[in-house]
C-alpha atoms as a PDB file:
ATOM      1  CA  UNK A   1       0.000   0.000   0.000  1.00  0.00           C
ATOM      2  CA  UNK A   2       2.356   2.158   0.622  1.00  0.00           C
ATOM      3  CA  UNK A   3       4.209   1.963  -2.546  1.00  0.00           C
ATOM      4  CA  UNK A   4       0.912   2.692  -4.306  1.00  0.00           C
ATOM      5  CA  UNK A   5       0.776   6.100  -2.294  1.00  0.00           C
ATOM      6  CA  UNK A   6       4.010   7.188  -3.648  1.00  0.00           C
ATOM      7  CA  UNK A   7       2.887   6.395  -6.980  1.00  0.00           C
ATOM      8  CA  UNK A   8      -0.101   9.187  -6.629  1.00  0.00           C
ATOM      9  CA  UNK A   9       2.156  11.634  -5.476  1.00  0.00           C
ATOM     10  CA  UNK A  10       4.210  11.182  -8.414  1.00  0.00           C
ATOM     11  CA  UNK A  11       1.546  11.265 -10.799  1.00  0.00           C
ATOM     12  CA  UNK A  12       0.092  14.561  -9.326  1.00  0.00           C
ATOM     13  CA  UNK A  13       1.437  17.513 -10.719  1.00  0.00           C
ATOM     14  CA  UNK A  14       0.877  21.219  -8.902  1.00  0.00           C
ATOM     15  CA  UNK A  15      -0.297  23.883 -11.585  1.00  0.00           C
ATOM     16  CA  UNK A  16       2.864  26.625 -12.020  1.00  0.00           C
ATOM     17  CA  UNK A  17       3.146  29.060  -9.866  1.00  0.00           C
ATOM     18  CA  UNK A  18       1.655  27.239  -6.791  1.00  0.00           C
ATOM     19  CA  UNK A  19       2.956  25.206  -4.229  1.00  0.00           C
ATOM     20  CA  UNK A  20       1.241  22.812  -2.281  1.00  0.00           C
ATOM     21  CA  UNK A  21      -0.818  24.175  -0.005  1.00  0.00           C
ATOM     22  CA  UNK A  22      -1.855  27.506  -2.089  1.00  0.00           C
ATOM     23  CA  UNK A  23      -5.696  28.430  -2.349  1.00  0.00           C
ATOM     24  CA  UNK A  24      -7.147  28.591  -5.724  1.00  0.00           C
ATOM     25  CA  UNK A  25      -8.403  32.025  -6.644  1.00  0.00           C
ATOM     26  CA  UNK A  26     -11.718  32.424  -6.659  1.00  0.00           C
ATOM     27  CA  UNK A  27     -13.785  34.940  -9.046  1.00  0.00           C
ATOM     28  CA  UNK A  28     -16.586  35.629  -6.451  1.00  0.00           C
ATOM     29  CA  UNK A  29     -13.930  36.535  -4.025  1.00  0.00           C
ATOM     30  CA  UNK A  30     -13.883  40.198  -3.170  1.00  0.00           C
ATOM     31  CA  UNK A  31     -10.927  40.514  -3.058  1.00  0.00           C
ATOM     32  CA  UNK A  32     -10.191  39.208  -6.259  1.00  0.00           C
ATOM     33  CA  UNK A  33     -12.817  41.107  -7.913  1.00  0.00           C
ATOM     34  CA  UNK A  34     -11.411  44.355  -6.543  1.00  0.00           C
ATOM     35  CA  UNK A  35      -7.804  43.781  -7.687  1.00  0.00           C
ATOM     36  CA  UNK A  36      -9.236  42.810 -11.101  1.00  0.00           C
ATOM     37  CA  UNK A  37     -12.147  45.792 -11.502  1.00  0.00           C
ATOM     38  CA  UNK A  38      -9.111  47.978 -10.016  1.00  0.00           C
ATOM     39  CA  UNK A  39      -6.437  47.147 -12.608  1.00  0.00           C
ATOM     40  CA  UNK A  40      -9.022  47.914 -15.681  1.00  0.00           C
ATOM     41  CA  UNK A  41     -10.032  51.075 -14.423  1.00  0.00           C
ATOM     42  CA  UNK A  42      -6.376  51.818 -14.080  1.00  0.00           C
ATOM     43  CA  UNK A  43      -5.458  50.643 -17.735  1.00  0.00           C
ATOM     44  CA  UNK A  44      -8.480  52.754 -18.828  1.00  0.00           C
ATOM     45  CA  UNK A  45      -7.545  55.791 -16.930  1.00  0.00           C
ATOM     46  CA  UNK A  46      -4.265  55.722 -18.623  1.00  0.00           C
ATOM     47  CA  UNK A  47      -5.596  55.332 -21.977  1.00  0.00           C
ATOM     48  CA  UNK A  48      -8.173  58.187 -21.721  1.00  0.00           C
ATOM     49  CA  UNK A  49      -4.889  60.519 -20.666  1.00  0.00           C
ATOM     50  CA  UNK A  50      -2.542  59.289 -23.391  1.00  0.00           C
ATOM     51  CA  UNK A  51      -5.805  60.170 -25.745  1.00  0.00           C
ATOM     52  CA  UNK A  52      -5.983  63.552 -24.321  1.00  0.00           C
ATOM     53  CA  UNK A  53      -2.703  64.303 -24.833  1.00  0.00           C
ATOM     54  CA  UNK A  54      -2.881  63.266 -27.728  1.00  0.00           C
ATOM     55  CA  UNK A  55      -5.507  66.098 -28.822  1.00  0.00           C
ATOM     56  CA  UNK A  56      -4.171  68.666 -26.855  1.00  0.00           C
ATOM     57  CA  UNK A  57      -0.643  68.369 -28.624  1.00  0.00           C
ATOM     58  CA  UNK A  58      -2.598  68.269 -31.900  1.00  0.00           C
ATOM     59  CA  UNK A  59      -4.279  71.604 -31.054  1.00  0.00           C
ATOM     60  CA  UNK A  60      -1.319  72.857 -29.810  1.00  0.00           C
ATOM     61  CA  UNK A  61       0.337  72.451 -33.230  1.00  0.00           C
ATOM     62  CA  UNK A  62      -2.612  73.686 -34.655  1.00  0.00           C
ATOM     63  CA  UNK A  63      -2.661  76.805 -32.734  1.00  0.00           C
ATOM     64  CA  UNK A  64       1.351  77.169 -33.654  1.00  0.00           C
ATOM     65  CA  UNK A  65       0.126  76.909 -37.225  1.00  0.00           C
ATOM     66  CA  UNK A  66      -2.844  79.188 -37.111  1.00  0.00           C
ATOM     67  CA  UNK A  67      -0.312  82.067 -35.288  1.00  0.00           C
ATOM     68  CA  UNK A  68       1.510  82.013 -38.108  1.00  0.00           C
ATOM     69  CA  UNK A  69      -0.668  81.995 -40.554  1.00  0.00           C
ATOM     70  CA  UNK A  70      -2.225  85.023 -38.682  1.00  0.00           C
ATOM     71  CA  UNK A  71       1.682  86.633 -39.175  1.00  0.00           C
ATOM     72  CA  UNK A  72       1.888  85.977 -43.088  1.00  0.00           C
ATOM     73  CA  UNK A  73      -1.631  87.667 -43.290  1.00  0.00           C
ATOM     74  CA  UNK A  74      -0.506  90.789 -40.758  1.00  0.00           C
ATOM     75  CA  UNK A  75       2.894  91.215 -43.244  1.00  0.00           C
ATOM     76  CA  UNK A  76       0.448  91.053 -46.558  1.00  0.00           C
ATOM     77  CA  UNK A  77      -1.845  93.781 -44.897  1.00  0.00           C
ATOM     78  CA  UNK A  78       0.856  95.896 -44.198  1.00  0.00           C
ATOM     79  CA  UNK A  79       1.912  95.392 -48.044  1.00  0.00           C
ATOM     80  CA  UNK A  80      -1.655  97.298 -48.100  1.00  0.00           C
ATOM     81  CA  UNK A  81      -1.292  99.847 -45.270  1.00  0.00           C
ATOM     82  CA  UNK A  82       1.986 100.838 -47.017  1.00  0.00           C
ATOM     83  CA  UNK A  83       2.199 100.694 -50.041  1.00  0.00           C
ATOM     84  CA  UNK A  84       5.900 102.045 -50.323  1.00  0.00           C
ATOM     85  CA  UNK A  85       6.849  98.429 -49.195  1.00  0.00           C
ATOM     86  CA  UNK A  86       4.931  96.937 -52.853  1.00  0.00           C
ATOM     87  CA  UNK A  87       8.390  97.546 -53.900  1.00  0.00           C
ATOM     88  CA  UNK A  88      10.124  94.980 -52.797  1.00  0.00           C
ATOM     89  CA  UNK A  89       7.216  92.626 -54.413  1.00  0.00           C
ATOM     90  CA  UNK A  90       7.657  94.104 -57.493  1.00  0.00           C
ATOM     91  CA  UNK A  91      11.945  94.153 -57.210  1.00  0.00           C
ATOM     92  CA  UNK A  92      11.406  90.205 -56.344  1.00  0.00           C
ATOM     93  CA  UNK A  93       9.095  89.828 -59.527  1.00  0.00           C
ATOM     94  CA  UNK A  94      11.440  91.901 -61.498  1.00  0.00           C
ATOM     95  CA  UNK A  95      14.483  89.041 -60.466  1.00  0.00           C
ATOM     96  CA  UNK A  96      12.169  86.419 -60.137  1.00  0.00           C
ATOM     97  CA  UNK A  97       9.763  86.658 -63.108  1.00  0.00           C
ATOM     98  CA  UNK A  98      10.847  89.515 -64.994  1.00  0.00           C
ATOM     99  CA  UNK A  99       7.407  88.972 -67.158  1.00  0.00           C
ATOM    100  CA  UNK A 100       5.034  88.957 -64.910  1.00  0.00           C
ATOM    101  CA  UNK A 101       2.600  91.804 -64.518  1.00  0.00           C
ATOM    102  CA  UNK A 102       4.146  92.753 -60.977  1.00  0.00           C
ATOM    103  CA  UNK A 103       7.207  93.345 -62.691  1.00  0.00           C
ATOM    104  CA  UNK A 104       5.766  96.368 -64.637  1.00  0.00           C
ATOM    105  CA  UNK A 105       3.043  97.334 -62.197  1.00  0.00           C
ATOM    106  CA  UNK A 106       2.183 100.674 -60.979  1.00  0.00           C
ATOM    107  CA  UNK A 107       2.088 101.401 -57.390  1.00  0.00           C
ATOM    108  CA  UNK A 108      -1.654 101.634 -57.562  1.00  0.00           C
ATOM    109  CA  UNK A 109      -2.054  98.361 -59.381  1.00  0.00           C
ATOM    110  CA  UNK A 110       0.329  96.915 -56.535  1.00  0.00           C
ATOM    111  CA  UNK A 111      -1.944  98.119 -53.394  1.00  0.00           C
ATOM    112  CA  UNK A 112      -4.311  96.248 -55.411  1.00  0.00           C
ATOM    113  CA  UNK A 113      -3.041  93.005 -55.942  1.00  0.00           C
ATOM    114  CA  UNK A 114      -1.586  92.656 -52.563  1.00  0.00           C
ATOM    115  CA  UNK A 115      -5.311  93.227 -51.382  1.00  0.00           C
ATOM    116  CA  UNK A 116      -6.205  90.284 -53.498  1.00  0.00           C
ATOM    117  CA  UNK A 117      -3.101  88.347 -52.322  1.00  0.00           C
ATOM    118  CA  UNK A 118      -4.437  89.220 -48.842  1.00  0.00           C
ATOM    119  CA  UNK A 119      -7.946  87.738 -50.267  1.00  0.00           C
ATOM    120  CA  UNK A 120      -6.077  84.899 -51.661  1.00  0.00           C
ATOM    121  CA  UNK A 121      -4.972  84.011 -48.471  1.00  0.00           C
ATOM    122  CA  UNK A 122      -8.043  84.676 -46.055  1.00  0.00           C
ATOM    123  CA  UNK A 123     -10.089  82.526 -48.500  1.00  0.00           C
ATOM    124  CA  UNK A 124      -7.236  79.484 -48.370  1.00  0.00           C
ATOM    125  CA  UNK A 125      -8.167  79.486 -44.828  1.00  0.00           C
ATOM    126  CA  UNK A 126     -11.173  79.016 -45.199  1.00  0.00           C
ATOM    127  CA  UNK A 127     -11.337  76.151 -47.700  1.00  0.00           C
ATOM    128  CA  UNK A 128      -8.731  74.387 -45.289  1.00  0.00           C
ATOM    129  CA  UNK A 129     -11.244  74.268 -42.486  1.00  0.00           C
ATOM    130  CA  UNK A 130     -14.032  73.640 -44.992  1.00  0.00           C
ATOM    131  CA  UNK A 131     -11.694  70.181 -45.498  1.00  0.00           C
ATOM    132  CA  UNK A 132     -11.214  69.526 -41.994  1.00  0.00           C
ATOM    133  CA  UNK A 133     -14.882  69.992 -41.889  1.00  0.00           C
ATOM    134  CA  UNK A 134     -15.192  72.498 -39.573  1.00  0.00           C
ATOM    135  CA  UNK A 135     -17.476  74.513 -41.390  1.00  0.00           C
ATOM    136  CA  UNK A 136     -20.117  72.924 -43.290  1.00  0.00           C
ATOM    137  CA  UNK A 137     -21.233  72.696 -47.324  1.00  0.00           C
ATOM    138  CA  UNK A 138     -23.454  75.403 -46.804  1.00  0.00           C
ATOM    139  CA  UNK A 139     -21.068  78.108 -45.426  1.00  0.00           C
ATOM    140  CA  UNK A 140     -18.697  76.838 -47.515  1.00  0.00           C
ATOM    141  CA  UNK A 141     -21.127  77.559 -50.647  1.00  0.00           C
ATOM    142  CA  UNK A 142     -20.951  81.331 -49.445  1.00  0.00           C
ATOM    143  CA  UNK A 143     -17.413  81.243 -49.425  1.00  0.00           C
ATOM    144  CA  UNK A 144     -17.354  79.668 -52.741  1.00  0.00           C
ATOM    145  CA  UNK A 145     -19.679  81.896 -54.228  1.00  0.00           C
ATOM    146  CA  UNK A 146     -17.558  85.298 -52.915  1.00  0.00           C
ATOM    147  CA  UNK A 147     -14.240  83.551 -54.191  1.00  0.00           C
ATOM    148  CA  UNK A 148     -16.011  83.065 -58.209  1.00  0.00           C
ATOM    149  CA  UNK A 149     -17.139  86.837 -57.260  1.00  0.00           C
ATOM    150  CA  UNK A 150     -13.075  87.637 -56.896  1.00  0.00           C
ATOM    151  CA  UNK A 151     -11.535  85.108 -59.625  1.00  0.00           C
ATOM    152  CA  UNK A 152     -13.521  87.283 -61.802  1.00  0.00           C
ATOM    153  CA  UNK A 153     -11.048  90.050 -61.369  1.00  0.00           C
ATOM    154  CA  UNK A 154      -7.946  90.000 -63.671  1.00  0.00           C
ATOM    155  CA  UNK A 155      -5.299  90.806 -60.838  1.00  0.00           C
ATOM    156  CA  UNK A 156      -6.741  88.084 -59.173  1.00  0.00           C
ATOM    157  CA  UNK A 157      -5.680  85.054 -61.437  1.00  0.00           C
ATOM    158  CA  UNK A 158      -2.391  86.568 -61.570  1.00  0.00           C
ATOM    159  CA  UNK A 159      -2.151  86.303 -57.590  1.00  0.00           C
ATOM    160  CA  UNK A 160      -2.868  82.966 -58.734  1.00  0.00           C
ATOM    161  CA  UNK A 161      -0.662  82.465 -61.207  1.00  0.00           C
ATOM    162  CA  UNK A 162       2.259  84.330 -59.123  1.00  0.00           C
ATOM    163  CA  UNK A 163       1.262  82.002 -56.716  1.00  0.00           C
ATOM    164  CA  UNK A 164       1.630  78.259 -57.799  1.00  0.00           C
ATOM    165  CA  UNK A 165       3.148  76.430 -54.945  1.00  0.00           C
ATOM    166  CA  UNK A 166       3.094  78.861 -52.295  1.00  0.00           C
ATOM    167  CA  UNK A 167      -0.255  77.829 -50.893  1.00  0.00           C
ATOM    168  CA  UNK A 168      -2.031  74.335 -50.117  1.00  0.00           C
ATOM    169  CA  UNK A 169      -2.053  72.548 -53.394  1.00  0.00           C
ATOM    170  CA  UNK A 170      -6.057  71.205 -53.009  1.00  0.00           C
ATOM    171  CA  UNK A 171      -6.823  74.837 -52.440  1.00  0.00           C
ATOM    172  CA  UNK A 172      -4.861  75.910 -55.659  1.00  0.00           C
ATOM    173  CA  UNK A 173      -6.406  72.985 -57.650  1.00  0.00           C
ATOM    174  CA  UNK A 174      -9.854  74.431 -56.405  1.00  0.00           C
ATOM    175  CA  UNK A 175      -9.211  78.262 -57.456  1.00  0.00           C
ATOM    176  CA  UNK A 176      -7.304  76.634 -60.546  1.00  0.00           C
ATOM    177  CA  UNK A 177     -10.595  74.614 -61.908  1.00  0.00           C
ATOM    178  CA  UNK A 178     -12.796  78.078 -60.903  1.00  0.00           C
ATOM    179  CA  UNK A 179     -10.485  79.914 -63.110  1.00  0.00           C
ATOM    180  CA  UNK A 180     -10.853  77.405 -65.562  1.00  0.00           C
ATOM    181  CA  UNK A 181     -14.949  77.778 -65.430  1.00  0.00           C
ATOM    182  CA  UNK A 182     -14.448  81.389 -65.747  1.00  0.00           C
ATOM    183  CA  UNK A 183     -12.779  81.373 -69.249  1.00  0.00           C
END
């Protein structure tokens, strides 16, 4: 008999990580069901945070962005407040593009276009957060409507023109194909 008890203890094997004598855990045990409930809250805590940090970096970057966007446009208005600065423009178009119309243009004609460059840029704006869809079709329509108002306007296809690769390429292809419906 006793040989036959040996023979069960060798064929019993302890689950690892417990030694004889260790409890089984047990669902329904408070205890258990605290530590448990306690680490997901934990691991969901810490997601919602990473998320959130996420978004504020995001707007961060976004407000970055938008400041200096709101620079370029203050420097392009002052092109308009002063119009004894319109000749550096028309110095860079003369080096530059020495056959565009800014080359030749009068002082008057440059007050001008640098209002529509000013346009130009106030209305890229806008189609950018028309994209990011944080103004919807309809306002956008408005928008759309005021910008075929402007692209009717000589000086302001050659703002376009002058343009090409300066400013977000979707919004170019969109003032591009209105330009295109104009002629």
């Amino acid at each position: 008999m006793k040989g036959r008890r040996e023979v069960r203890k060798i064929l019993y094997v302890e689950p690892l990580g417990r030694s004889k004598g260790t409890p089984r855990l047990d669902i329904a045990d408070p205890v258990v069901l605290s530590s448990i409930i306690s680490t997901a809250v934990l691991t969901l805590t810490l997601v919602v945070f990473i998320l959130s940090f996420r978004s504020q970096d995001k707007a961060i970057r976004e407000a970055a962005y938008q400041k200096a966007l709101d620079d370029y446009t203050d420097t392009i208005r002052m092109l308009v407040d002063k119009p004894e600065l319109s000749k550096i423009t028309v110095e860079l178009a003369r080096t530059t593009a020495p056959r565009s119309g800014t080359a030749s243009a009068s002082p008057e004609d440059m007050v001008i276009r640098n209002y529509f460059l000013l346009l130009y840029g106030l209305m890229e704006r806008i189609h950018l957060l028309f994209r990011k869809n944080w103004i919807d079709k309809e306002t956008w329509s408005q928008w759309s409507a005021f910008l075929e108002i402007l692209a009717k306007h000589p000086m302001f296809g050659e703002v376009h023109r002058s343009s090409v690769g300066m400013f977000d390429k979707p919004f170019q292809d969109y003032v591009s194909d209105v330009l295109n419906r104009k002629s």
